[in-house]
Protein backbone atom coordinates (compact mmCIF):
# COMPACT_ATOMS: atom_id res chain seq x y z
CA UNK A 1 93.44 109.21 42.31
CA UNK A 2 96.79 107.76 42.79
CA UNK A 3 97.19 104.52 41.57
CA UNK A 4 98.71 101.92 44.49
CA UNK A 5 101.97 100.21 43.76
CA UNK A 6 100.90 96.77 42.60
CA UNK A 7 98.51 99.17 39.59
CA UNK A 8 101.84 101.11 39.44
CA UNK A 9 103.91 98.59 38.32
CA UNK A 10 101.92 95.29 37.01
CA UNK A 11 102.54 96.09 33.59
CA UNK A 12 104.54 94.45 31.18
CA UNK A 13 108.49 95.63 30.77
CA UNK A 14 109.14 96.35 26.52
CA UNK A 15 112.77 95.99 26.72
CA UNK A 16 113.05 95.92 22.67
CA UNK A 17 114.57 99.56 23.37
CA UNK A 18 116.18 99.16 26.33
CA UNK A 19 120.15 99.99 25.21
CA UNK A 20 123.19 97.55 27.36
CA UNK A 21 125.97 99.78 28.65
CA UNK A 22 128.62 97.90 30.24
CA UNK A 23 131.60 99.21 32.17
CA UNK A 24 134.91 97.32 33.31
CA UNK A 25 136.86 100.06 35.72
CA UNK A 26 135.11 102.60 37.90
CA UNK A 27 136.48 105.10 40.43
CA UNK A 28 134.66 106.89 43.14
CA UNK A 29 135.18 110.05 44.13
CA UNK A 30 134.55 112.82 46.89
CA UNK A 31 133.41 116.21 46.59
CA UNK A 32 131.52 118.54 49.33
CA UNK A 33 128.48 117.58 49.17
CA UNK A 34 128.39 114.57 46.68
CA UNK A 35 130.20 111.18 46.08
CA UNK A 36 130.58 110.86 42.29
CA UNK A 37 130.76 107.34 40.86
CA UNK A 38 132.54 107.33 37.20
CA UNK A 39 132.18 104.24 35.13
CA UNK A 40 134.82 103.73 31.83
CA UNK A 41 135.83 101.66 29.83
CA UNK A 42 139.73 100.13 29.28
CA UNK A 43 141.13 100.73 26.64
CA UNK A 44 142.79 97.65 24.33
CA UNK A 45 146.32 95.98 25.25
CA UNK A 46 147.85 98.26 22.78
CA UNK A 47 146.67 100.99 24.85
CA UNK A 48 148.00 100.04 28.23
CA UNK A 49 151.06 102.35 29.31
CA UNK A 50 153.86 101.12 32.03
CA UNK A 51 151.90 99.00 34.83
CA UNK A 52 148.53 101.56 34.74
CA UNK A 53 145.52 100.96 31.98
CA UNK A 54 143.89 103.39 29.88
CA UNK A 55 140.35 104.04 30.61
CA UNK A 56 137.73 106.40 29.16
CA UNK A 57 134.63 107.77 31.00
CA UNK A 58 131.43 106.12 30.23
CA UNK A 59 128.66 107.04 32.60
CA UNK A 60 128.55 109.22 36.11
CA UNK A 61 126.31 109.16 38.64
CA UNK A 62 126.10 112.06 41.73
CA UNK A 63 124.92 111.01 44.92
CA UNK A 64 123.79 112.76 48.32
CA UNK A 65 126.57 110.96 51.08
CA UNK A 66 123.59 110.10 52.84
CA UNK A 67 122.55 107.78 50.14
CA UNK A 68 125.98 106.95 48.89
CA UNK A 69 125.46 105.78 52.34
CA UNK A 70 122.69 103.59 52.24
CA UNK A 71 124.36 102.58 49.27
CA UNK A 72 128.11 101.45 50.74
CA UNK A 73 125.85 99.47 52.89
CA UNK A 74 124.29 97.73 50.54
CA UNK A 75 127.12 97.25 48.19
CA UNK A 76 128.53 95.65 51.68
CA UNK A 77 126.11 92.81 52.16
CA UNK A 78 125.56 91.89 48.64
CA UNK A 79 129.37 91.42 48.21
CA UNK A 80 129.32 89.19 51.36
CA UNK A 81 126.58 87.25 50.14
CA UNK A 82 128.54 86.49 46.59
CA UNK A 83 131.40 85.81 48.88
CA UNK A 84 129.49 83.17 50.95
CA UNK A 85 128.25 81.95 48.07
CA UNK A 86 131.41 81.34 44.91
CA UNK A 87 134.69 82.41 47.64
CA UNK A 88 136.21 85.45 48.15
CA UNK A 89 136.52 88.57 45.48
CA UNK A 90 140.00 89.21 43.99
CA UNK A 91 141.76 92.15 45.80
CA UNK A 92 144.00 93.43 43.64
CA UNK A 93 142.85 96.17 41.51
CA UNK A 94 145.07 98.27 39.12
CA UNK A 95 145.73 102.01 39.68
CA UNK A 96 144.68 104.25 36.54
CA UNK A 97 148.19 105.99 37.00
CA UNK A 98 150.48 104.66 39.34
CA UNK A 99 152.16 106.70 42.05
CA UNK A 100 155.56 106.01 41.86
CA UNK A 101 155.65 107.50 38.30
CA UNK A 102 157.19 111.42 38.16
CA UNK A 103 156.11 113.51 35.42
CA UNK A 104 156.80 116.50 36.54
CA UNK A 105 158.01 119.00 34.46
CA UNK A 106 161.92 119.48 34.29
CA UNK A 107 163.28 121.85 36.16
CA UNK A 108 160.38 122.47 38.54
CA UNK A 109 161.28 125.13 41.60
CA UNK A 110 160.98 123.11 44.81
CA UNK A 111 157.22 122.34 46.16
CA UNK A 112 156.01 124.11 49.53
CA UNK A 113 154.51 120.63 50.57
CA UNK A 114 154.27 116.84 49.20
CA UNK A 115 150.66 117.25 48.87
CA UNK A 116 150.76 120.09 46.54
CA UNK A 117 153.77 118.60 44.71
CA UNK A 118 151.62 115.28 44.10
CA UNK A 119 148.49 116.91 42.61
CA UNK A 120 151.01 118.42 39.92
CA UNK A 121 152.68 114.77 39.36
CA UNK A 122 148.67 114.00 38.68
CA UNK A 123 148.11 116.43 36.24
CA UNK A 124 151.58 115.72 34.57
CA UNK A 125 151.36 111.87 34.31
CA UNK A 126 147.47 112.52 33.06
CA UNK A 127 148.11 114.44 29.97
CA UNK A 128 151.37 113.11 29.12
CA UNK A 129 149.63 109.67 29.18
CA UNK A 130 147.06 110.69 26.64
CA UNK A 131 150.10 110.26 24.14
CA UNK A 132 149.52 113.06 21.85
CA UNK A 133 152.48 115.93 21.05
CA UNK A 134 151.93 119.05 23.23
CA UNK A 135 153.25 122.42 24.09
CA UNK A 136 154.58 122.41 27.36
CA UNK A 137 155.21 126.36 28.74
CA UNK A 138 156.09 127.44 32.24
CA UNK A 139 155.59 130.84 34.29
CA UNK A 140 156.04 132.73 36.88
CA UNK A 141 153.97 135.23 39.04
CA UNK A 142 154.81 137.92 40.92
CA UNK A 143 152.60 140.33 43.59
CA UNK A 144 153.61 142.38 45.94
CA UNK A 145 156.32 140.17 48.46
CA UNK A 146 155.34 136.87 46.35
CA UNK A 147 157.10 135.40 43.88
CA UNK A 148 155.56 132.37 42.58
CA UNK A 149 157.00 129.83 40.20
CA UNK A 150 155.67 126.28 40.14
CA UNK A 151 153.26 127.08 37.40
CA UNK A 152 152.81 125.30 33.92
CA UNK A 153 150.52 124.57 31.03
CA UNK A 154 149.91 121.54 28.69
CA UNK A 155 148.26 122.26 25.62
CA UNK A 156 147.81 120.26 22.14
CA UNK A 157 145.23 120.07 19.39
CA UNK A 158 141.94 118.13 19.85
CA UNK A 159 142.27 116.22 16.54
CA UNK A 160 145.42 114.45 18.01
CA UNK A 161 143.09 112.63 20.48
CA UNK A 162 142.35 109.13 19.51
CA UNK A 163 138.58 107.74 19.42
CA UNK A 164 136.12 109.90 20.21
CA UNK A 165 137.07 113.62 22.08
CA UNK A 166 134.20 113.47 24.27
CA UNK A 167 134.60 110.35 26.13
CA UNK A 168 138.41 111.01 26.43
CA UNK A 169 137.93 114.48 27.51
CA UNK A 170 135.50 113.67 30.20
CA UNK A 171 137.42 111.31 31.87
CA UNK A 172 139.73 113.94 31.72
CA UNK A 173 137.89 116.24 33.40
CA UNK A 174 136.31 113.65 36.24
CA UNK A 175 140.17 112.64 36.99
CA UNK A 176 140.89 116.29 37.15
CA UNK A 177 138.03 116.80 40.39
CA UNK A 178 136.25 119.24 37.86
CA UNK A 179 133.38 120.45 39.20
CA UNK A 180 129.96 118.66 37.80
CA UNK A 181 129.00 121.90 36.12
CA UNK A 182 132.08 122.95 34.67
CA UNK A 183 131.85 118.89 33.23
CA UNK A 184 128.99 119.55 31.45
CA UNK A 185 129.85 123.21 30.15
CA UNK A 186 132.91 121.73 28.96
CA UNK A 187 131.66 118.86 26.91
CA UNK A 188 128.73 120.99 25.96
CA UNK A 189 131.53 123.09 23.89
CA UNK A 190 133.72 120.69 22.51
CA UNK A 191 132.50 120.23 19.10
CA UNK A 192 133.69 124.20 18.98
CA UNK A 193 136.86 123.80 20.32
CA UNK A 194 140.04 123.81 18.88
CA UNK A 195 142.98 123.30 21.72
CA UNK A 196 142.72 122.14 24.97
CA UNK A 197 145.20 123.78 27.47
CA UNK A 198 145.62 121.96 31.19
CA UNK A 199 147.60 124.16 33.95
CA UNK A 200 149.10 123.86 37.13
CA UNK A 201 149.57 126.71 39.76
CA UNK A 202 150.92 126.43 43.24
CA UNK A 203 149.95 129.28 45.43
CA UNK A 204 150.44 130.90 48.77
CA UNK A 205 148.39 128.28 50.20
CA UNK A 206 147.17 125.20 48.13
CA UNK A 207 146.78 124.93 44.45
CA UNK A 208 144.97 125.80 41.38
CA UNK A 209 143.65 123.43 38.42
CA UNK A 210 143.02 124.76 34.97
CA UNK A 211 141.28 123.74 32.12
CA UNK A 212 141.28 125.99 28.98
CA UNK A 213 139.57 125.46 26.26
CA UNK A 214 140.35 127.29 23.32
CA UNK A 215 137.75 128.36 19.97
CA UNK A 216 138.62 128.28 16.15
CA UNK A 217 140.20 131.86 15.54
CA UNK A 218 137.42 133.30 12.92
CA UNK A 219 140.15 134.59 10.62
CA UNK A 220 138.79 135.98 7.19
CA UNK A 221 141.77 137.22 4.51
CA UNK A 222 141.19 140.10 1.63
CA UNK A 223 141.48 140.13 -2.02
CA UNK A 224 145.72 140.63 -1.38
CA UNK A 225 146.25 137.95 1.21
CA UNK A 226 146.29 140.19 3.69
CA UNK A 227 144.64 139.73 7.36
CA UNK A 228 140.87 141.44 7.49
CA UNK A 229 140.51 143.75 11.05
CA UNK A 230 137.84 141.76 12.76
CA UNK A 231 135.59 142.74 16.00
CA UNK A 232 136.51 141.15 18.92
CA UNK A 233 135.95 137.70 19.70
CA UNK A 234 136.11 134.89 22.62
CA UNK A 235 138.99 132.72 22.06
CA UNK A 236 139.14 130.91 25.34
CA UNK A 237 137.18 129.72 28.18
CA UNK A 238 139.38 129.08 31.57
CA UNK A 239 137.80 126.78 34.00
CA UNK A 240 139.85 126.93 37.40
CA UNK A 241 139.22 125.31 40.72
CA UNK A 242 141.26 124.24 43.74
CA UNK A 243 141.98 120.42 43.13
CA UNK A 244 141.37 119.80 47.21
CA UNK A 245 137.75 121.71 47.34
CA UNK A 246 136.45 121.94 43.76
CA UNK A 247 133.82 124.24 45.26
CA UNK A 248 136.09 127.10 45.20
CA UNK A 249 136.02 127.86 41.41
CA UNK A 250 135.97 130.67 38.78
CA UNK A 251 135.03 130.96 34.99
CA UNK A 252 137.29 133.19 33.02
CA UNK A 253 136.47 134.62 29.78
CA UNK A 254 139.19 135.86 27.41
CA UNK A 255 138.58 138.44 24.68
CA UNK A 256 141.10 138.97 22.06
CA UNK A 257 141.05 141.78 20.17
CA UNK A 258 142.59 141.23 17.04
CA UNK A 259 145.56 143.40 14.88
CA UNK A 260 145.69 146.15 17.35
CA UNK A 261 148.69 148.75 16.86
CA UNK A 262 150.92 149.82 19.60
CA UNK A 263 148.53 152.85 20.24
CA UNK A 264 145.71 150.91 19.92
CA UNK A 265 147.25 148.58 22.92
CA UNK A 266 148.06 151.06 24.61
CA UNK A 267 144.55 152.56 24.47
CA UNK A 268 143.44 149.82 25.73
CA UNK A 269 145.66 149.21 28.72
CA UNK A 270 145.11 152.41 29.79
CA UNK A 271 141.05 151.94 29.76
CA UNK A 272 141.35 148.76 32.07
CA UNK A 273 143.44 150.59 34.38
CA UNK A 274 141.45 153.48 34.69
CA UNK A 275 141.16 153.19 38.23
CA UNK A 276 144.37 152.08 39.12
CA UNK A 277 147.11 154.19 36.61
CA UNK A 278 149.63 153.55 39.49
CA UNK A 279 150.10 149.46 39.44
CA UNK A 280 153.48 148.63 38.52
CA UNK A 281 151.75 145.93 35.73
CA UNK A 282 149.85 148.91 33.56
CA UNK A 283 153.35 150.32 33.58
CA UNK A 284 155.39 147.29 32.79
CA UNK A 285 153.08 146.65 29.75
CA UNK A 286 153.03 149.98 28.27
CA UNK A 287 157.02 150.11 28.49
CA UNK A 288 156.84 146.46 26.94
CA UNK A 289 154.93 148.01 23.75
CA UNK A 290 156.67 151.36 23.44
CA UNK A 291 160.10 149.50 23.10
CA UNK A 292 158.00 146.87 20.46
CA UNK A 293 156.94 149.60 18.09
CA UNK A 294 159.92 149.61 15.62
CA UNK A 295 161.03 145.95 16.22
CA UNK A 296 157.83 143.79 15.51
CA UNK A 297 154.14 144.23 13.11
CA UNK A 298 151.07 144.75 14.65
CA UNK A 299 149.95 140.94 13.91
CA UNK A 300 152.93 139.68 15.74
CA UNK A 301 151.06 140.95 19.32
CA UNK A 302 148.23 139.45 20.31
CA UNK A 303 146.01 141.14 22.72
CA UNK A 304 143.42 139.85 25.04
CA UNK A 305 141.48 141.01 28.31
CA UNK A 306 140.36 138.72 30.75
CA UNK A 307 137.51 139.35 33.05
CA UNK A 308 135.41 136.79 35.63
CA UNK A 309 132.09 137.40 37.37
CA UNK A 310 131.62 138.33 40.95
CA UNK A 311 134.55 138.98 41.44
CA UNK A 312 136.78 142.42 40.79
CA UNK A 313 139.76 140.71 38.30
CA UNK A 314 140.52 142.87 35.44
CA UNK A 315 143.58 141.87 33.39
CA UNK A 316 145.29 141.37 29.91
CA UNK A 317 147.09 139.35 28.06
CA UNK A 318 149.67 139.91 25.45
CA UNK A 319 151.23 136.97 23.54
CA UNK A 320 154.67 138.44 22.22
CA UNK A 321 156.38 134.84 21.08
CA UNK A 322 155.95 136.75 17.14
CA UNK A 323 158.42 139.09 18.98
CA UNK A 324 161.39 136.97 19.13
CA UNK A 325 162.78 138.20 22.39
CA UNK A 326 164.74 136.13 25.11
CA UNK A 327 164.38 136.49 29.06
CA UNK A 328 167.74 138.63 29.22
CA UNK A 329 166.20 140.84 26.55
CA UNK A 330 164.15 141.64 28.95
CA UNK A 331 166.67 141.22 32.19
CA UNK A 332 166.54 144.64 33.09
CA UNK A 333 163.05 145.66 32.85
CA UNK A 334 162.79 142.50 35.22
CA UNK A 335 165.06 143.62 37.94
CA UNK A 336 163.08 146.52 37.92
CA UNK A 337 159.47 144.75 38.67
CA UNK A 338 161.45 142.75 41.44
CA UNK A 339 162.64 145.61 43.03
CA UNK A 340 159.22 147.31 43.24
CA UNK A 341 157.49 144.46 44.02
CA UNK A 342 159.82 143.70 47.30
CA UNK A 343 160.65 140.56 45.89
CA UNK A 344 163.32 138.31 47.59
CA UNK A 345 166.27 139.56 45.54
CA UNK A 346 168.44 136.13 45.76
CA UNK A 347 165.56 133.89 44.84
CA UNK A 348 164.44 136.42 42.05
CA UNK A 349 167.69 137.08 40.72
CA UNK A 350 168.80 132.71 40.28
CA UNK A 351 165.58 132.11 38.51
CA UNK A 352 166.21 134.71 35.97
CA UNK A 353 169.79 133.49 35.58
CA UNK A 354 168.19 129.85 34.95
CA UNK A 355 165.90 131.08 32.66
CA UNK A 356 167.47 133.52 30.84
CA UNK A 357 168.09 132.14 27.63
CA UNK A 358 164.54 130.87 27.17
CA UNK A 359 161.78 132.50 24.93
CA UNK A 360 159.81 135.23 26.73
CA UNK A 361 156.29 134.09 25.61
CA UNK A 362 153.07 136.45 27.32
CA UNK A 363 153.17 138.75 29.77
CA UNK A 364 149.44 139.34 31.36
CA UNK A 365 148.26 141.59 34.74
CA UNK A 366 146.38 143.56 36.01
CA UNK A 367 143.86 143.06 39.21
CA UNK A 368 143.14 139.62 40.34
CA UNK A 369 140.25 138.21 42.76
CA UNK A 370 141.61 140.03 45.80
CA UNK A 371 141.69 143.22 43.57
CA UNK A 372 145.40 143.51 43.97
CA UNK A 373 148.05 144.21 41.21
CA UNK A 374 150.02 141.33 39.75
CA UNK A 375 152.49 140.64 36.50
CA UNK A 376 152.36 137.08 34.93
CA UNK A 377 155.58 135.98 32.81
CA UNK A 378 155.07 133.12 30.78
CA UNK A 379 158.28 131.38 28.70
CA UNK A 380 160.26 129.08 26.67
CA UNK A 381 156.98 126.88 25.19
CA UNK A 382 158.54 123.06 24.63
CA UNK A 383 156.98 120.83 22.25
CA UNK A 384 156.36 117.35 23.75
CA UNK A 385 155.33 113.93 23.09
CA UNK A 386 153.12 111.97 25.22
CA UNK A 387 154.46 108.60 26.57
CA UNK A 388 151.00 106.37 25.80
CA UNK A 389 151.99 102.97 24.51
């Protein structure tokens, strides 16, 4: 039998364990079908940067928008009884970043629309204003009539974050829009994570977030110093979602393969494109590592396949900074791609002008979500210092 609610809840309260958590800044935000309430804490007056504050998330809570509501409503009449009560509330309340500052990266291509061009300001101003050094490396992507440049990547090393990772990173993340599962995933893996990488990537239509987090490299060294060939391992976890509707998402797992030769590579690209030997990418790649062979060791290229579930993407990723190349080392080879990818020639043709004397950095393809054929090239990595007072 059920007890009624005066049994229920007659007894006495032991509030000997009962702990205090206190919050002074909050933000709410929207996602389909929730209303997330964060609760943080600001940071000390050393902390504050320019006319924003600091603040690191405490507590969440995920509501229904039915009961957020109920809630708003009572929210409502509890703040008008105070009111009647001790006067009116102060107004004024303090933006966690404020609008008018532009961190966008130098030399960012020109936005298709404000709204896009804002949600990359975001991103900017929010790492930058963690105030630790970072690497700060830009891209491009091409498919077939698209040429896509507003693209970039923040990353720096988790011990440069001050306090404690986890409350700093999920504010992070909750300022970001992540979604509430990638959140907990996320903080879930921190205490094996290394780097944290945060990107930007302006498509046809909309935007992309991404959150990378990369693993300790398991390196193990023989009796002479030299590298040990190890089995394959995960080195990163990419969380990406559209900033606008965090409900269209994807998980990306990234394999490297460590100390491959040029043969081995080559092996390997031509397993992942099995099915599709004709895409331009498999062939840009394996023309990329014959012309490698006599110029760099097998240690300077680092390998990696990249593969998502339910969905068809298939791709790789080669990291060739160890090869010491330039864009117009690679100016040809890039006029090529352009021409069989139908791209518009003036547009294609400025940007690798503008960018010719930077580092070439990756180059990754393969299939994406759509299953069609794409070429990523990444470039001239910048080390940066945050602006946090």
């Amino acid at each position: 039998m059920m007890p009624d609610k005066t049994e229920r809840y007659s007894g006495t309260i032991d509030s000997s364990r009962i702990e205090s958590k206190g919050a002074n800044v909050f933000e709410v935000m929207s996602n389909p079908g929730e209303i997330v309430l964060a609760f943080g804490n600001m940071q000390p007056v050393e902390a504050v940067r320019n006319d924003g504050i600091t603040a690191y998330l405490a507590n969440r809570i995920i509501m229904a928008p039915s009961i957020a509501k109920r809630f708003t409503a009572l929210l409502a009449r509890k703040v008008q009884e105070y009111e009647s009560a001790f006067g009116p509330l102060d107004r004024e309340v303090p933006t966690l970043y404020p609008q008018e500052q532009n961190s966008l990266p130098a030399d960012s291509p020109t936005y298709a629309s404000e709204k896009t061009a804002e949600k990359a300001r975001s991103l900017a101003r929010l790492i930058d204003g963690l105030g630790v050094e970072y690497g700060l490396e830009r891209s491009f992507k091409i498919s077939d009539r698209s040429l896509l440049m507003n693209r970039f990547i923040m990353g720096f090393k988790k011990d440069q974050l001050p306090g404690d990772p986890d409350k700093t990173m999920g504010s992070v993340f909750m300022q970001m829009g992540m979604p509430g599962a990638f959140i907990d995933e996320c903080r879930a893996l921190l205490p094996k994570t290394e780097f944290f990488h945060f990107g930007f990537e302006e498509q046809r239509t909309g935007c992309l977030y991404k959150a990378y987090l990369e693993f300790k490299v398991p390196v193990e060294f023989g009796t002479d110093g030299s590298r040990i060939r190890q089995e394959p391992f995960l080195v990163f976890l990419g969380f990406k979602w559209n900033p606008f509707d965090n409900s269209t998402r994807a998980m990306s797992r990234y394999t490297c393969y460590p100390l491959l030769s040029p043969e081995e590579i080559q092996e390997k690209l031509a397993c992942l494109f099995e099915r599709n030997p004709d895409y331009k990418s498999f062939e840009t790649a394996q023309n990329i590592v014959r012309n490698l062979v006599k110029v760099i060791s097998n240690d300077k290229i680092i390998y990696e396949e990249v593969s998502e579930e339910s969905n068809p993407r298939k791709s790789f990723d080669m990291n060739l900074y160890g090869a010491d190349l330039c864009i117009r080392d690679i100016y040809p080879l890039l006029m090529d791609i352009g021409r069989h990818y139908s791209l518009p020639a003036d547009q294609f043709v400025k940007l690798c002008d503008r960018i010719r004397d930077k580092r070439f950095g990756h180059l990754s393809g393969g299939i994406d979500r759509e299953g069609n054929d794409f070429l990523t090239v990444y470039y001239g990595v910048e080390r940066m210092q945050g602006s946090r007072l």
